[in-house]
Protein backbone atom coordinates (compact mmCIF):
# COMPACT_ATOMS: atom_id res chain seq x y z
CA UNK A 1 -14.40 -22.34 40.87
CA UNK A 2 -16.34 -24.32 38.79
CA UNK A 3 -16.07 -23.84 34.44
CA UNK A 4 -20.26 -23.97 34.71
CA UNK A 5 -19.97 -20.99 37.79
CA UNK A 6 -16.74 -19.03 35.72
CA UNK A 7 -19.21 -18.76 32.67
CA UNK A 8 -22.15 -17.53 34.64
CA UNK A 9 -19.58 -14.45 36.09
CA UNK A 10 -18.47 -13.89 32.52
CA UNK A 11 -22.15 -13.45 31.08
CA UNK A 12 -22.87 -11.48 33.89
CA UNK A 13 -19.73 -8.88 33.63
CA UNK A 14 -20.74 -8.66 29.73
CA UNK A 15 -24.79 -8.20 30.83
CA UNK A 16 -23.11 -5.10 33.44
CA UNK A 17 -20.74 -3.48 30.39
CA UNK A 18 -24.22 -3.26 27.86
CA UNK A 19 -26.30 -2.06 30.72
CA UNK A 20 -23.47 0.15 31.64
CA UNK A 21 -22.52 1.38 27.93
CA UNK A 22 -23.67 5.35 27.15
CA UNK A 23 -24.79 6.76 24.18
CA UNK A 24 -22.75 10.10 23.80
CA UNK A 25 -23.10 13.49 21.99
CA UNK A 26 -19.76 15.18 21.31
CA UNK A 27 -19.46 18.19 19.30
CA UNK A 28 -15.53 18.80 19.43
CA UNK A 29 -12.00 17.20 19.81
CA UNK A 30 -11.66 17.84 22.89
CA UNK A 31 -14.36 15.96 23.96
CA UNK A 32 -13.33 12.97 21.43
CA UNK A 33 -9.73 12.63 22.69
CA UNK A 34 -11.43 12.30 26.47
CA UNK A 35 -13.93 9.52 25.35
CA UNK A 36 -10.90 7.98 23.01
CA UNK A 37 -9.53 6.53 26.96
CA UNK A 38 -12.77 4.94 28.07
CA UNK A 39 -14.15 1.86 27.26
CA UNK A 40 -17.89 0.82 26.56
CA UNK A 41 -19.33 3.98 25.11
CA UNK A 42 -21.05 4.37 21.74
CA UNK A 43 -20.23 8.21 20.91
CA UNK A 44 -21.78 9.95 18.17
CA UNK A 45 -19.86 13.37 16.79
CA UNK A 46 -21.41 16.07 15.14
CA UNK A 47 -20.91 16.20 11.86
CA UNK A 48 -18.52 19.47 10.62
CA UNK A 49 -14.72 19.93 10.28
CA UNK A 50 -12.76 20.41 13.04
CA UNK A 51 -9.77 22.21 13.18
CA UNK A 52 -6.93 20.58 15.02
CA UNK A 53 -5.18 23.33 16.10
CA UNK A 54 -8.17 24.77 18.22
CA UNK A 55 -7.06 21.19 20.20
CA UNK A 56 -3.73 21.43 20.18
CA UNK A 57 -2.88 24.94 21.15
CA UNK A 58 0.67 26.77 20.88
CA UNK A 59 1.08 25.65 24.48
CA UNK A 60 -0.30 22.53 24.50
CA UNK A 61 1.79 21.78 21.43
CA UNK A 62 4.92 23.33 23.65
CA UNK A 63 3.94 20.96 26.66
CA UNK A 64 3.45 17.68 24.76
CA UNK A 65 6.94 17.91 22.60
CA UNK A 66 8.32 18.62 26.55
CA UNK A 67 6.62 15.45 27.59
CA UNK A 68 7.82 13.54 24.74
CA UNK A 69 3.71 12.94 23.91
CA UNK A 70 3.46 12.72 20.18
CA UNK A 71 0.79 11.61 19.11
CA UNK A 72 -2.37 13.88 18.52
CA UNK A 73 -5.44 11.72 19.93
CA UNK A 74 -4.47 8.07 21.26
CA UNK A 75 -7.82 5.98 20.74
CA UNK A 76 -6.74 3.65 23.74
CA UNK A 77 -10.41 2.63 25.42
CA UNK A 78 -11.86 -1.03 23.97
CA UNK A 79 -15.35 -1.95 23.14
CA UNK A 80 -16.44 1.49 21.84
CA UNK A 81 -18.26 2.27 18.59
CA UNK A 82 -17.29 6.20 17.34
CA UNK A 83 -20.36 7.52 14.97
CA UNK A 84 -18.25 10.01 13.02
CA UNK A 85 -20.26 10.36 9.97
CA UNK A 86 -19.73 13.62 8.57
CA UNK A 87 -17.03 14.64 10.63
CA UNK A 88 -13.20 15.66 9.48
CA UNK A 89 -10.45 16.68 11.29
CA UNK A 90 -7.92 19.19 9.33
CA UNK A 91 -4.61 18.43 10.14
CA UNK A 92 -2.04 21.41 10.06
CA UNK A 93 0.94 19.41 8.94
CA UNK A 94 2.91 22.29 10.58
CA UNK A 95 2.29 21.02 13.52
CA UNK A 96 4.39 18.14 13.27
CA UNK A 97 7.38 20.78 13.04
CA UNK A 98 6.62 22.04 16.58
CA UNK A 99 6.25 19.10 17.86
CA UNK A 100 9.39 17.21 16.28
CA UNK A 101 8.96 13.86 16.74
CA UNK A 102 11.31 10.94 16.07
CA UNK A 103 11.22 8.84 13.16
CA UNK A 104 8.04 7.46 12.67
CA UNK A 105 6.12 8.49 14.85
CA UNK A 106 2.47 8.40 14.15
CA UNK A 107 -0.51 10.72 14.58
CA UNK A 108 -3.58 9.23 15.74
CA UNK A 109 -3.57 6.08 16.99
CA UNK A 110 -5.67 2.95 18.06
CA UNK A 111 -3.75 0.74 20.61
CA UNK A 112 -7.62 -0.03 22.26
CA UNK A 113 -9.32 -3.27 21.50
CA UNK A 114 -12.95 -4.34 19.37
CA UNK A 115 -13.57 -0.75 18.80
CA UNK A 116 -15.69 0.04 15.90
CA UNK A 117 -15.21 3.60 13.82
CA UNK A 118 -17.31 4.77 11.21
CA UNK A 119 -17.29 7.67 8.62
CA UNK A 120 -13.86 10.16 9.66
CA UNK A 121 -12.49 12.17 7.34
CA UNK A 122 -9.06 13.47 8.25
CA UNK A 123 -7.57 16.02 5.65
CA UNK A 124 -3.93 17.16 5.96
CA UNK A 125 -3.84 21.09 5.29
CA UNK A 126 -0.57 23.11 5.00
CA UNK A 127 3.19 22.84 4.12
CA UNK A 128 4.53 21.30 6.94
CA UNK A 129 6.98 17.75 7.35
CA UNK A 130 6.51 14.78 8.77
CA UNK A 131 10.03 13.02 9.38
CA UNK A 132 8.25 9.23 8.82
CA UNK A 133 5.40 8.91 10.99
CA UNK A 134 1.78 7.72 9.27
CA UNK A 135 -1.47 9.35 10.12
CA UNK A 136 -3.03 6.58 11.26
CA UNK A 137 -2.14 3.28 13.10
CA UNK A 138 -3.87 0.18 14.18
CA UNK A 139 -2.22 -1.29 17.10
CA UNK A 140 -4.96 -2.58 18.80
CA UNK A 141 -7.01 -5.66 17.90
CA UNK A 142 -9.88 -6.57 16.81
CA UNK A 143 -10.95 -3.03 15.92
CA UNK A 144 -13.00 -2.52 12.51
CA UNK A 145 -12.64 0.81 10.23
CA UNK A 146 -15.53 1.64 8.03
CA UNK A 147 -15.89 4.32 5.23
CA UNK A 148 -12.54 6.27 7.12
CA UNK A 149 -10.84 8.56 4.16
CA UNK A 150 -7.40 9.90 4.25
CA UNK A 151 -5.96 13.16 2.39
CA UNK A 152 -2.54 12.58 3.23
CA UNK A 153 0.13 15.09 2.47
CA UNK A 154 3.40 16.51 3.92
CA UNK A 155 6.29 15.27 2.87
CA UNK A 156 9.76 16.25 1.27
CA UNK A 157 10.55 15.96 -1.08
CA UNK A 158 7.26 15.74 -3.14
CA UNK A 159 6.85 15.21 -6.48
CA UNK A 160 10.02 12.15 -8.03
CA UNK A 161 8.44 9.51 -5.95
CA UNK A 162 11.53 7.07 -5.34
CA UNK A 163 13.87 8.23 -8.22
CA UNK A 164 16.57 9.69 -5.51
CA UNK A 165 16.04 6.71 -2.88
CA UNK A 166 13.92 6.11 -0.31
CA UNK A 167 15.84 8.16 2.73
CA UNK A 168 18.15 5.45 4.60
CA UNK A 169 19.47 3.55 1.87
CA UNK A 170 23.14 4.67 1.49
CA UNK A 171 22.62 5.16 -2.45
CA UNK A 172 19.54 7.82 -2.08
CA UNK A 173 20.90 10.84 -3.18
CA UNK A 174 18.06 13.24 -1.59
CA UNK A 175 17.06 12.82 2.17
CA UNK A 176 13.80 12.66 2.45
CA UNK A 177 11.01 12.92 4.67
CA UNK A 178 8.33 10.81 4.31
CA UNK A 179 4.48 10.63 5.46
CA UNK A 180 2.59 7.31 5.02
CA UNK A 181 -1.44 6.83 5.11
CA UNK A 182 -2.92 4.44 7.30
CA UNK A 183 -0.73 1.40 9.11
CA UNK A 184 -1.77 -1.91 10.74
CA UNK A 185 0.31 -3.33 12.94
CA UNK A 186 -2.77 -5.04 15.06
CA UNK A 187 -4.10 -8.66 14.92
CA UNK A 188 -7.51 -9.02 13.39
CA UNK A 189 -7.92 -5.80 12.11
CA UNK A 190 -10.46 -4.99 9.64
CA UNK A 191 -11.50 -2.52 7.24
CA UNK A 192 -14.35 -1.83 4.66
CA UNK A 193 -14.68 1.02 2.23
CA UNK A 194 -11.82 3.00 3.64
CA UNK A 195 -10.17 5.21 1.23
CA UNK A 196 -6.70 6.98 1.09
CA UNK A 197 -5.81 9.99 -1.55
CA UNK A 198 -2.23 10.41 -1.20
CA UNK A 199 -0.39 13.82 -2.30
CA UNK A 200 2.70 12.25 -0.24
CA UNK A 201 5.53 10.39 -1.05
CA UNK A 202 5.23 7.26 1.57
CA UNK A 203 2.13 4.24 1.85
CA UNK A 204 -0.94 4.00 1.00
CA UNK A 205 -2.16 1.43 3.25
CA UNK A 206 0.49 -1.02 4.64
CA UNK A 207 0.99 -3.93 6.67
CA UNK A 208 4.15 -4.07 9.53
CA UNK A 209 4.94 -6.17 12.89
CA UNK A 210 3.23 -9.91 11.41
CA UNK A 211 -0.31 -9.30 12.54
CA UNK A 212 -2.65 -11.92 11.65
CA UNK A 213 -6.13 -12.02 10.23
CA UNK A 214 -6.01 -8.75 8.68
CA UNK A 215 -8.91 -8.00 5.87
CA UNK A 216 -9.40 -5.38 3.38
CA UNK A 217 -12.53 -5.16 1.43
CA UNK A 218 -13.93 -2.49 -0.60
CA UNK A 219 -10.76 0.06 -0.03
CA UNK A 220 -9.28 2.35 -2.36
CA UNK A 221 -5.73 3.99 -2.85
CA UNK A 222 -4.88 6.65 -5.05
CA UNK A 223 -1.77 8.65 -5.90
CA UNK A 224 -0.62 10.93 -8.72
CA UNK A 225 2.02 10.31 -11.61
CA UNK A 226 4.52 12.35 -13.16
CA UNK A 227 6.38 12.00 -16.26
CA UNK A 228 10.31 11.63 -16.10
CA UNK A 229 10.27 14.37 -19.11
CA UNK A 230 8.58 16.60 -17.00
CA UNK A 231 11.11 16.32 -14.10
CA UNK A 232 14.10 16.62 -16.04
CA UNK A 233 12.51 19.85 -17.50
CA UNK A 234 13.29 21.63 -14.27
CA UNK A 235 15.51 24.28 -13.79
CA UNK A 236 15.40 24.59 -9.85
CA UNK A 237 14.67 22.43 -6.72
CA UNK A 238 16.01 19.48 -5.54
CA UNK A 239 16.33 17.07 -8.40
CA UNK A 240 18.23 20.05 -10.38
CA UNK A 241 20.43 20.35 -7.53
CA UNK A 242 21.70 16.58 -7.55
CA UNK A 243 22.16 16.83 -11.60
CA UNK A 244 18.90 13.99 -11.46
CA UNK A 245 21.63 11.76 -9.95
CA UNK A 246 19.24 8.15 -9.14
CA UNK A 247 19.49 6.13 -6.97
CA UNK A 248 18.95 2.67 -9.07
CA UNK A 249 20.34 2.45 -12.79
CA UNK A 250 19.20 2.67 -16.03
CA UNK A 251 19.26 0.01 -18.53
CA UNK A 252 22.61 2.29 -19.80
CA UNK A 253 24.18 1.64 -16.70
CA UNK A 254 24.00 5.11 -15.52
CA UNK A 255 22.64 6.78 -12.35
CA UNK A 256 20.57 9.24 -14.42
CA UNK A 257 16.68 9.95 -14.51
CA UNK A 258 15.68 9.14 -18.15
CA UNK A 259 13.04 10.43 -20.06
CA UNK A 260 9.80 8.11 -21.09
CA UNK A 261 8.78 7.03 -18.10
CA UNK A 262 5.94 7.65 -15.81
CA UNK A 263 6.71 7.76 -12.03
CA UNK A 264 4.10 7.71 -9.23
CA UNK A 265 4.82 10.05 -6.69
CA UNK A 266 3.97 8.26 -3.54
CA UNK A 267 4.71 4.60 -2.53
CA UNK A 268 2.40 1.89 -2.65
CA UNK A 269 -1.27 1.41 -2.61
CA UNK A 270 -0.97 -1.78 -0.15
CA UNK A 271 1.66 -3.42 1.47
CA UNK A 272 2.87 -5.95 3.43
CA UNK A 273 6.27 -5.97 5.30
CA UNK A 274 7.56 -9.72 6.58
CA UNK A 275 5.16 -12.45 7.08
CA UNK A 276 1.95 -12.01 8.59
CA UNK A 277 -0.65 -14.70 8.86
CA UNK A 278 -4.11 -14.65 6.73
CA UNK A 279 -4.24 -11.08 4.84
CA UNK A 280 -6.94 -10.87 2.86
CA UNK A 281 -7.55 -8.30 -0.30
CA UNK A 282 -11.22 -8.10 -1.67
CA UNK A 283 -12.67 -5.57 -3.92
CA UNK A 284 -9.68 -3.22 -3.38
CA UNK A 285 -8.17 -0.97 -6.23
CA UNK A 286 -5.20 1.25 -6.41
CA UNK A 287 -4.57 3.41 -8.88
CA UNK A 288 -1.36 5.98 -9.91
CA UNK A 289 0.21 4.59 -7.06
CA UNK A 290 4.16 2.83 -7.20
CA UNK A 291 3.06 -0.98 -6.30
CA UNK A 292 -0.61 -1.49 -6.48
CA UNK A 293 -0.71 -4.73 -4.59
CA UNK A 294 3.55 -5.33 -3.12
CA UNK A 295 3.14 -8.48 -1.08
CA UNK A 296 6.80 -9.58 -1.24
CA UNK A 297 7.80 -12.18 1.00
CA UNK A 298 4.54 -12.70 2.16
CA UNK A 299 1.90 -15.07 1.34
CA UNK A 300 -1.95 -13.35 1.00
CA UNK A 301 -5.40 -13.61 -0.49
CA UNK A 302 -6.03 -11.01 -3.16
CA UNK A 303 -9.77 -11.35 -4.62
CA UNK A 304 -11.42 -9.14 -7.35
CA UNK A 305 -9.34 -6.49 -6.91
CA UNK A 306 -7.72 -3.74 -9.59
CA UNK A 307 -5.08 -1.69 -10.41
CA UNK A 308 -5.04 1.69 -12.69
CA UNK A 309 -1.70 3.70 -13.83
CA UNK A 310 0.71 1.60 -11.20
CA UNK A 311 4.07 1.22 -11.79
CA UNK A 312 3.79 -1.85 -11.14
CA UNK A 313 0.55 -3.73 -10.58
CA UNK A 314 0.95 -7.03 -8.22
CA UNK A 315 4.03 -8.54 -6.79
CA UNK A 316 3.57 -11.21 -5.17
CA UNK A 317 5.77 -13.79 -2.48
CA UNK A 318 5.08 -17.58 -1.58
CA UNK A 319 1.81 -19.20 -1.73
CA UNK A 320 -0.59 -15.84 -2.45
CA UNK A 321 -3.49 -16.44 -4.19
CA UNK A 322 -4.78 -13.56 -6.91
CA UNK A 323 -8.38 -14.57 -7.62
CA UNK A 324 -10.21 -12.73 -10.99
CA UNK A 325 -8.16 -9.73 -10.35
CA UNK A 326 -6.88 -7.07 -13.13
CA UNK A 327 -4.87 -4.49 -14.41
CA UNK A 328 -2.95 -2.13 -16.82
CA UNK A 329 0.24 -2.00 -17.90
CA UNK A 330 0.49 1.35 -18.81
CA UNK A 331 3.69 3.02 -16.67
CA UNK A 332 4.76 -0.98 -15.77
CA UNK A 333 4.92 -4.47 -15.95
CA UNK A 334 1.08 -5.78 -14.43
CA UNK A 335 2.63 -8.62 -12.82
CA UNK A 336 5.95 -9.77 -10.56
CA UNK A 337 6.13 -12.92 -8.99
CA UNK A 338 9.29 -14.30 -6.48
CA UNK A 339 8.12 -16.54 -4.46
CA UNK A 340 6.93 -20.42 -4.55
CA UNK A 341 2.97 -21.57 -4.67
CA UNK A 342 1.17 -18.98 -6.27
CA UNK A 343 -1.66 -19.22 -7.52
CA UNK A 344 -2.50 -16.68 -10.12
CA UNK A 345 -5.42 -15.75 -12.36
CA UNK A 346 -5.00 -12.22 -13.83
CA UNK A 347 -6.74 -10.21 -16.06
CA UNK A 348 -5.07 -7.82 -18.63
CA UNK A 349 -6.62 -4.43 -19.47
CA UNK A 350 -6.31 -3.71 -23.18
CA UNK A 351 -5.51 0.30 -23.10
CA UNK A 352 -2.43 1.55 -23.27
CA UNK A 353 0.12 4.88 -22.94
CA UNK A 354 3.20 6.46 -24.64
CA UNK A 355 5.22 5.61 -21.79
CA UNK A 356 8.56 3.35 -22.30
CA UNK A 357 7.54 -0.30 -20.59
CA UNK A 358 9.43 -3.28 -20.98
CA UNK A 359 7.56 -5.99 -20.20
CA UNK A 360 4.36 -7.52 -18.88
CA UNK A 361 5.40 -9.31 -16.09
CA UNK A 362 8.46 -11.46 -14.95
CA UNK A 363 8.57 -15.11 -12.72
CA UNK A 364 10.81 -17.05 -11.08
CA UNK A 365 10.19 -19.62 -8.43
CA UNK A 366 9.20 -22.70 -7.90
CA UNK A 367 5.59 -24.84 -8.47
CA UNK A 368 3.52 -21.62 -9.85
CA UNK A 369 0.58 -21.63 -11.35
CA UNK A 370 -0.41 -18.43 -13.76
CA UNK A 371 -3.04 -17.72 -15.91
CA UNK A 372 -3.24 -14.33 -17.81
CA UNK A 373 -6.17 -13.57 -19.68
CA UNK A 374 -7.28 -9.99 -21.94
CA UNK A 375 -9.78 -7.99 -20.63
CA UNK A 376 -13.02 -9.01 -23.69
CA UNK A 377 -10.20 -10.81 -25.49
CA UNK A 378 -8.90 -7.67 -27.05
CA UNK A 379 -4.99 -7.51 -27.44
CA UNK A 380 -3.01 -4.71 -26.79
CA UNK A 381 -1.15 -3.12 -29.73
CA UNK A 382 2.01 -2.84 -27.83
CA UNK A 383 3.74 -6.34 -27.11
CA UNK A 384 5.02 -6.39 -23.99
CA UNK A 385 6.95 -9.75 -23.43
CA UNK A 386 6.20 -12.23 -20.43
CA UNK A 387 9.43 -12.73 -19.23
CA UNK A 388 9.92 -16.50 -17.47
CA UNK A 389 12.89 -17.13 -15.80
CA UNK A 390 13.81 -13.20 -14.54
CA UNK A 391 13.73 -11.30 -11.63
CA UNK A 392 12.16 -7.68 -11.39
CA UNK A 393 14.21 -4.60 -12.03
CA UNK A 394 16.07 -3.57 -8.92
CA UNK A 395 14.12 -1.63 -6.65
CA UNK A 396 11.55 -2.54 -9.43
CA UNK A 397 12.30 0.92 -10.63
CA UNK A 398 11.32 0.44 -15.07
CA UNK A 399 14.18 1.82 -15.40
CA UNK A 400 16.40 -0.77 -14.70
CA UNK A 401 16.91 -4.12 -16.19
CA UNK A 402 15.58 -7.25 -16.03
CA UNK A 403 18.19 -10.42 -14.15
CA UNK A 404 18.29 -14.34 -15.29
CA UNK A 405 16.76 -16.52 -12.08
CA UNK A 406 15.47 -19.89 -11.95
CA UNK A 407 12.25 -21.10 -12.46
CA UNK A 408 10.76 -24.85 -11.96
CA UNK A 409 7.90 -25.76 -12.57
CA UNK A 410 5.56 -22.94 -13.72
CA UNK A 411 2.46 -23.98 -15.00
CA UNK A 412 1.33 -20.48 -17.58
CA UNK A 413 -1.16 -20.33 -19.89
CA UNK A 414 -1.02 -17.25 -21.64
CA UNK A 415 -4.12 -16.41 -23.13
CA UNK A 416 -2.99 -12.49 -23.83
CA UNK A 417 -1.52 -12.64 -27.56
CA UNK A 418 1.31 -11.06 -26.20
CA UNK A 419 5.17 -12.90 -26.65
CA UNK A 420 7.50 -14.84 -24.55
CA UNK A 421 10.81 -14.99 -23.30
CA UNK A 422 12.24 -17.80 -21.71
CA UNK A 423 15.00 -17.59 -19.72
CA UNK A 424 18.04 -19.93 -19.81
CA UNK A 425 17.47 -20.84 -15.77
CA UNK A 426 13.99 -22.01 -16.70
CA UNK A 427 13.32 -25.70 -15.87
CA UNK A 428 10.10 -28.38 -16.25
CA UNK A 429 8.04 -25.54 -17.22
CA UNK A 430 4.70 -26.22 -18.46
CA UNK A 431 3.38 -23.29 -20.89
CA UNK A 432 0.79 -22.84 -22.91
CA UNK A 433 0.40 -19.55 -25.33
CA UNK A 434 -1.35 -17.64 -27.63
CA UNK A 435 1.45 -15.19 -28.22
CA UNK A 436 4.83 -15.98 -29.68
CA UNK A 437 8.20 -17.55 -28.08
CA UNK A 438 10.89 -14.85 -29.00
CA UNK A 439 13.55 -16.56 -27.31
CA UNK A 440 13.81 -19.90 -25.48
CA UNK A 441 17.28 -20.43 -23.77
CA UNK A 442 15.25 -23.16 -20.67
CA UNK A 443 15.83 -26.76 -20.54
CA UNK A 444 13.49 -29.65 -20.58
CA UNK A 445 10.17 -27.32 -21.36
CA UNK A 446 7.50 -28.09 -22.48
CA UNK A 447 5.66 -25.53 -24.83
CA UNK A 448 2.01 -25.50 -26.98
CA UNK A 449 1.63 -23.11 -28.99
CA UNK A 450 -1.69 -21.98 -30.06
């Protein structure tokens, strides 16, 4: 067969699927999970909230955890578009319980390809567990999320965030159960104004599996903080029952909560795990969430975006690029970079908290370029030192202290007011500053002070 005959056959199989595509009114889940297997449709949902449990019955429930079927609606059709403007599903996180899953093992799920959804609302209800799973994956490619918004809650324990480990580590000191927000594990996913309010303690939105040519624009994550004070003020539960026994440190040396801190109860607003090729970040904030941006070991594209209340704003691996973005740093440090080739440009908001914070960032690494700037040149009161030449706290718990690593050839102009500390494993540094050098242990540096 000729390529000029193989292209006619392809134009006329696409011709057949528009011709053959159906506009669809649904009006329940039922009807959603059957049109969630085909392929070609364009099916609009009525908008209301639907109950999942008047899908998945007592017995269907019963059946499903006998046929090892977890998930709860399996979008696994290609080349659909789901209108689901006003529509949201409320998810009885009991049902997870009756079902027990594995380890993560996730609710609804997208394994079909070039789908587009639009407008669901999925609220968890109840006081059920999930033992890991997320309530939303993208497996699929291709597929595009717009305006989908996440209440996710449902997991144990709630309300320390990572104080007492993270579950499998062999330091945590309370098992817990997590239940993440939405995952992408799929290759040219895409999503625009999604949101995620987490009352959990796992993700936001995160990145697993090294897709490629994933982009974010226009999405929001939000968590909730507590103060340490506030936790060690209990008399009862779980933290009380392990003597607030952490899992990291303090800067005493002891496995203790201490008091002054802020903690966000859930994990982070985005993240990446390994490398994945050509992530992109654009008008995205997260706010009272652990890391707002955590892009370790991973290189990305992070553009006008914003973090609020994080414990820590950005951290950042080799060669990611943070383009007029901004934040706080008023439960953390606004800034971590370990990795080679960034390129940073970073805006510094000028309010503040009571909360204990010990610095402003940290950097080690090779060949980085950072610029820090104050939000309408206002200074904060508080110095909080820029700290060249150190690693993050372990875990990157504030808790913790700060390590000596080597840095060569930073390029920082600090344009914040706020002072310096250079380490003694900085090298061929290039740094100019507006704030003071309290310390300068580096070699062969060379420093202009303005």
């Amino acid at each position: 067969m000729t390529i000029k005959s193989s292209l006619f056959l392809f134009g006329v199989f696409l011709v057949s699927q528009i011709i053959n595509a159906k506009d669809i009114k649904i009006n329940s889940l039922q009807a959603l999970a059957k049109y969630a297997t085909e392929s070609g449709n364009t099916i609009t949902m009525k908008p209301g909230v639907y109950k999942l449990t008047d899908y998945l019955t007592l017995d269907i429930i019963k059946a499903r955890r006998t046929n090892k079927e977890y998930q709860y609606i399996t979008f696994s059709g290609s080349n659909n578009t789901f209108n689901l403007k006003g529509v949201e599903i409320e998810l009885e996180t009991e049902i997870r319980n009756s079902l027990k899953p594995p380890i993560h093992s996730d609710e609804f799920l997208i394994t079909g390809s070039n789908n587009s959804f639009l407008g669901l609302t999925i609220r968890c209800v109840g006081q059920g567990t999930s033992p890991g799973g997320t309530v939303l994956q993208v497996a699929g490619e291709s597929n595009i999320l717009r305006d989908i918004t996440l209440h996710v809650a449902g997991s144990y324990p709630y309300g320390y965030g990572d104080l007492f480990g993270k579950g499998k580590q062999a330091e945590t000191t309370i098992k817990h159960q997590k239940h993440s927000g939405l995952l992408v594990t799929g290759n040219n996913t895409k999503l625009y104004g999604c949101k995620i309010y987490n009352r959990s303690f796992g993700h936001c939105f995160f990145i697993q599996q090294h897709p490629k040519n994933v982009y974010f624009e226009d999405c929001y994550a939000e968590g909730e903080v507590r103060s340490t004070d506030e936790i060690l003020a209990e008399t009862s539960g779980p933290a009380f029952d392990v003597n607030f026994k952490t899992w990291t440190q303090n800067r005493e040396g002891e496995y203790v909560v201490t008091p002054g801190y802020m903690k966000s109860l859930c994990e982070d607003g985005f993240r990446t795990y390994g490398k994945s090729e050509n992530i992109t970040f654009k008008n995205c904030t997260a706010k009272n969430t652990r890391g707002g941006f955590e892009l370790r070991f991973n290189s990305a594209h992070v553009e006008n975006c914003t973090t609020i209340g994080t414990e820590r704003g950005y951290w950042i691996g080799d060669n990611t690029k943070l383009i007029n973005c901004k934040g706080d740093a008023n439960y953390g440090p606004l800034l971590f970079v370990e990795g080679s080739n960034v390129d940073v440009e970073l805006m510094v908001d000028s309010s503040e908290s009571d909360r204990m914070v010990h610095a402003l960032m940290t950097v080690f690494g090779e060949n980085n370029k950072v610029v820090l700037k104050s939000a309408d040149g206002k200074k904060r009161k508080q110095e909080l030192p820029i700290l060249v030449g150190y690693t993050p706290p372990m875990h990157g718990e504030s808790m913790s202290p700060y390590s000596d690593a080597e840095v060569i050839g930073l390029h920082l102009k600090n344009e914040t007011g706020m002072p310096m500390s250079i380490g003694a494993m900085a090298k061929n540094c290039t740094i100019e500053t507006k704030g003071s050098i309290k310390e300068n242990k580096g070699e062969n540096n060379h420093i202009i002070e303005k």
